[in-house]
Protein backbone atom coordinates (compact mmCIF):
# COMPACT_ATOMS: atom_id res chain seq x y z
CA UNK A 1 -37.55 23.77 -74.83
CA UNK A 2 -37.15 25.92 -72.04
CA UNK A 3 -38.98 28.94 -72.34
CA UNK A 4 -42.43 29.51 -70.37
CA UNK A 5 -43.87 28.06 -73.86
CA UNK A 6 -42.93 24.89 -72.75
CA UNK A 7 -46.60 25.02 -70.38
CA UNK A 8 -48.33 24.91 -73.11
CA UNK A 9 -45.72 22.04 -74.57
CA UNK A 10 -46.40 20.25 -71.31
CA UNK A 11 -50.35 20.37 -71.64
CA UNK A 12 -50.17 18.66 -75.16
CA UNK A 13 -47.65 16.17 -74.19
CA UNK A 14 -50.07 15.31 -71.13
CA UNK A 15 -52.88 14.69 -73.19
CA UNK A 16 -51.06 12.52 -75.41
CA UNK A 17 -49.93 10.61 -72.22
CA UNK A 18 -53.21 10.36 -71.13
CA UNK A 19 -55.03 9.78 -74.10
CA UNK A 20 -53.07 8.02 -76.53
CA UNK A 21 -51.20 5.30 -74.39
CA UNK A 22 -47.79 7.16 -74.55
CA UNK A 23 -44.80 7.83 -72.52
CA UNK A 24 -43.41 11.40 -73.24
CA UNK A 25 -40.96 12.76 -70.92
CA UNK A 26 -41.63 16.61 -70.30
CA UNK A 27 -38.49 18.37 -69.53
CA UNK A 28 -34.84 18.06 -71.23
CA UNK A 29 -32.32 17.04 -68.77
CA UNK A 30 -29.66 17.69 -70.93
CA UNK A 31 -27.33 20.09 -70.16
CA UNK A 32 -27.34 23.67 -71.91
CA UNK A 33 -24.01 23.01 -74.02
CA UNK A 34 -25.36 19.58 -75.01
CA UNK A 35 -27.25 21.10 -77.78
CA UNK A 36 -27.98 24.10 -79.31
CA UNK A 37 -31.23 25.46 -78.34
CA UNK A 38 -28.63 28.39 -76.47
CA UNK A 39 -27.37 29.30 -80.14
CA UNK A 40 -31.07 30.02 -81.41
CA UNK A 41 -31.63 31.74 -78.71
CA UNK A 42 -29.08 34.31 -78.69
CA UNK A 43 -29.81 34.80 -82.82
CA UNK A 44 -32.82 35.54 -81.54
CA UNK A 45 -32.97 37.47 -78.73
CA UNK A 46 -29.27 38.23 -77.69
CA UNK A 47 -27.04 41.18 -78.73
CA UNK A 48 -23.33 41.05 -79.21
CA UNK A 49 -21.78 44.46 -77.34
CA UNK A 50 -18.38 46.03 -77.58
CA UNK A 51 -17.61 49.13 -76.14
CA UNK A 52 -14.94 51.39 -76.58
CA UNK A 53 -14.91 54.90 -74.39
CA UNK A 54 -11.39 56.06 -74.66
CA UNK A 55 -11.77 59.80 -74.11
CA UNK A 56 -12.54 61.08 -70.74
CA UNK A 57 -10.63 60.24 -66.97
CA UNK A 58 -11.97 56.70 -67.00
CA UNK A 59 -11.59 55.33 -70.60
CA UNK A 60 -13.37 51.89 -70.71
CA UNK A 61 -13.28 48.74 -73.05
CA UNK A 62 -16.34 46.27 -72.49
CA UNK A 63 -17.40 43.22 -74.06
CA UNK A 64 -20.41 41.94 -73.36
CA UNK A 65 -23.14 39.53 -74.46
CA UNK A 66 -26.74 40.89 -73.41
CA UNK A 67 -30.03 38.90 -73.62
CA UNK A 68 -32.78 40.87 -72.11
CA UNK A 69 -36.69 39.28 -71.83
CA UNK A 70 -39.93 40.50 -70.89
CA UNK A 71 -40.72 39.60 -67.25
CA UNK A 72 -43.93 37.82 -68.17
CA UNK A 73 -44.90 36.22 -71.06
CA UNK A 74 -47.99 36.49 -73.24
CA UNK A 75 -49.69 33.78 -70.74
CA UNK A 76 -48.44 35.44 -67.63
CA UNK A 77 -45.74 32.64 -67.13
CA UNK A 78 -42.32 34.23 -65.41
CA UNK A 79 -39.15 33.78 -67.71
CA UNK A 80 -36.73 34.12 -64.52
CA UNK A 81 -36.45 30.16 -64.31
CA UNK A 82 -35.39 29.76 -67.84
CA UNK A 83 -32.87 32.91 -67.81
CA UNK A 84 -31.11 31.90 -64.13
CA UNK A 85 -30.06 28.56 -66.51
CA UNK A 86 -28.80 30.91 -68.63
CA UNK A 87 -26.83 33.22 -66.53
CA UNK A 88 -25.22 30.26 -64.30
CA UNK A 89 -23.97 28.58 -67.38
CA UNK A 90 -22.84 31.98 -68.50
CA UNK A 91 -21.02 32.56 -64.95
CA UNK A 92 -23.75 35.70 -64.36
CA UNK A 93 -27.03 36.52 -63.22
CA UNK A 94 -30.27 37.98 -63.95
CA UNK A 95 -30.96 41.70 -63.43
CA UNK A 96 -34.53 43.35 -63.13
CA UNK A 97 -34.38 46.23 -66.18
CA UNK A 98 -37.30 48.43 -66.81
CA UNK A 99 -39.03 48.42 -63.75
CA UNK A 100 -40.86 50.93 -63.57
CA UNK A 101 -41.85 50.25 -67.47
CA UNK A 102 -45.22 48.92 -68.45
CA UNK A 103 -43.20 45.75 -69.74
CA UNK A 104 -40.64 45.10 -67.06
CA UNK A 105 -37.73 43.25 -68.15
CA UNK A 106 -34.84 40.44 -67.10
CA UNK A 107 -31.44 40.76 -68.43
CA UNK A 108 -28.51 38.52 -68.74
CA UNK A 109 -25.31 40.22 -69.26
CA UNK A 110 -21.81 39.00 -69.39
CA UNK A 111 -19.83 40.54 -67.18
CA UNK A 112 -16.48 38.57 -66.92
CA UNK A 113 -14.13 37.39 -69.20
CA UNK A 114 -14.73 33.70 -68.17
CA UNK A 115 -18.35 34.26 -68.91
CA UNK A 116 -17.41 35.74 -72.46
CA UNK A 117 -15.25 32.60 -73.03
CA UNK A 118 -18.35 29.95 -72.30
CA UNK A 119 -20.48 31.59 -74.48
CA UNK A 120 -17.59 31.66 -77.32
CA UNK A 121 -16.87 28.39 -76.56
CA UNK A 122 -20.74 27.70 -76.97
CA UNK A 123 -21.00 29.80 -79.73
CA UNK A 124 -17.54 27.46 -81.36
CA UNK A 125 -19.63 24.28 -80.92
CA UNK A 126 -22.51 25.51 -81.94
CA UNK A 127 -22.30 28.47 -83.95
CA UNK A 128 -25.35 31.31 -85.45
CA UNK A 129 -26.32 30.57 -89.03
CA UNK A 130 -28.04 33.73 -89.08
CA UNK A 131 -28.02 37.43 -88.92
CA UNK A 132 -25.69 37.71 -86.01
CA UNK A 133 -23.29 35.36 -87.11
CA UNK A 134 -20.54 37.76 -88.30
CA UNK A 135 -21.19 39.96 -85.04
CA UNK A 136 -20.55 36.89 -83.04
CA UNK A 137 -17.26 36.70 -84.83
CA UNK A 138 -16.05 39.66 -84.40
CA UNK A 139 -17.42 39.76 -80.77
CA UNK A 140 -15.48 36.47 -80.14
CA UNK A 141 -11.97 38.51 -81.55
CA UNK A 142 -12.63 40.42 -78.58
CA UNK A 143 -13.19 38.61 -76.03
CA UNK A 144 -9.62 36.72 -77.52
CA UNK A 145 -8.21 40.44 -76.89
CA UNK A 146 -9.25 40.60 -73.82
CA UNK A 147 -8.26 37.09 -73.02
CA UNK A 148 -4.88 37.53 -74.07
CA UNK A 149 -4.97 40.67 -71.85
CA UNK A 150 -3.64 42.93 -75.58
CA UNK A 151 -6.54 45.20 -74.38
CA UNK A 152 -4.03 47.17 -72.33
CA UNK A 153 -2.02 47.61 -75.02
CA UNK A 154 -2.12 50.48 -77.57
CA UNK A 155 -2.62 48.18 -80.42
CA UNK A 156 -4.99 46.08 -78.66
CA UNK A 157 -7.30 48.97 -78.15
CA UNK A 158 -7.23 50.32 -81.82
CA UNK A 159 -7.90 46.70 -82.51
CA UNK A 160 -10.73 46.40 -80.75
CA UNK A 161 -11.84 50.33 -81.60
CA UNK A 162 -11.57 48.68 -85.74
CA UNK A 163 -13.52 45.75 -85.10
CA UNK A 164 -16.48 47.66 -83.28
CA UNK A 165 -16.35 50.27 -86.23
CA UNK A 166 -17.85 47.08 -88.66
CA UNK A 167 -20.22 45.61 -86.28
CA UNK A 168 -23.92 45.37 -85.90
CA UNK A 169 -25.44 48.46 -87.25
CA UNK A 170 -22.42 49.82 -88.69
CA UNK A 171 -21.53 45.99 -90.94
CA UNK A 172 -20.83 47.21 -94.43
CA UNK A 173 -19.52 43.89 -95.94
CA UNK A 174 -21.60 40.50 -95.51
CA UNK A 175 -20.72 37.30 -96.18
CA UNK A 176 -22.66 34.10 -95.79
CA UNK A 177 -20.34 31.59 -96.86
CA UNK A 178 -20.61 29.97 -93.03
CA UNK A 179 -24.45 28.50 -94.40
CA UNK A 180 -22.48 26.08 -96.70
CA UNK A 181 -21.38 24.37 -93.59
CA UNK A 182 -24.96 24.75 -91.85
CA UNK A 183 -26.57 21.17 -93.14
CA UNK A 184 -23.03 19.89 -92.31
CA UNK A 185 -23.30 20.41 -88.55
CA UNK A 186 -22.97 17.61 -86.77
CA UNK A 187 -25.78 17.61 -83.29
């Protein structure tokens, strides 16, 4: 756990220390693609953006992966720590959003194409189960566009235009053959 609810973790774990004669360590040491507390994260609170602006003097082709957080959390703990982790392994950093918003925000955004390619690597070794799991396929088609550098290309950028068309809100087909592999997963 690595979320500010891991205070409230902490206080349990030192009462059991204390009280009942045990030896709990308190924080993971593990590193954040050792496991995949990253992968429920993003299903929960991540989004998988594409963008495709071709009309105009600047056209522009993004893709990004965005997780953006509350400043605070319900306890008044500060979710920076936990989401500079995040942004380092994701070759980012953390942006203040919303400030001037009764519920200021963090967000971690993508912003490279080696960042894209750790989180699809991540997101290979330990891949969504849930709603976003077909998002994070196409999204990972893109960043292999990009990769490949095809998003210069003509047919690179109606690729990338079609897969956009069938993401997120605009999915028309769903499949969830990948949860006959999810007991399977090896961790």
């Amino acid at each position: 756990m690595r979320t500010p609810k891991i205070h409230s973790l902490n206080a349990l774990i030192d009462f059991l220390n204390e009280n009942k004669g045990v030896s709990i360590e308190k924080y993971s040491k593990e590193p954040l693609d050792s496991n995949p507390w990253l992968s429920g994260f993003i299903e929960a609170d991540a989004s998988f953006q594409v963008r495709t602006t071709l009309s105009g003097k600047y056209p522009k082709l993004e893709c990004k992966l965005e997780i953006s957080q509350r400043r605070l959390d319900h306890k008044g703990f500060d979710n920076l720590e936990f989401l500079t982790y995040i942004a380092e392994f994701l070759d980012t950093e953390v942006k203040k959003i919303r400030s001037d918003k009764p519920n200021p925000e963090y967000r971690v955004r993508t912003t490279n194409i080696k960042g894209n390619i750790h989180a699809k690597n991540y997101l290979l070794k330990y891949p969504l189960f849930g709603t976003k799991h077909l998002d994070s396929l196409d999204w990972m088609e893109v960043v292999n566009i990009f990769d490949r550098k095809e998003h210069n290309t003509i047919q690179g950028k109606e690729k990338i235009v079609k897969i956009k068309s069938g993401m997120n809100n605009y999915r028309k087909i769903f499949t969830w053959d990948h949860l006959q592999k999810f007991y399977n997963v090896k961790i």
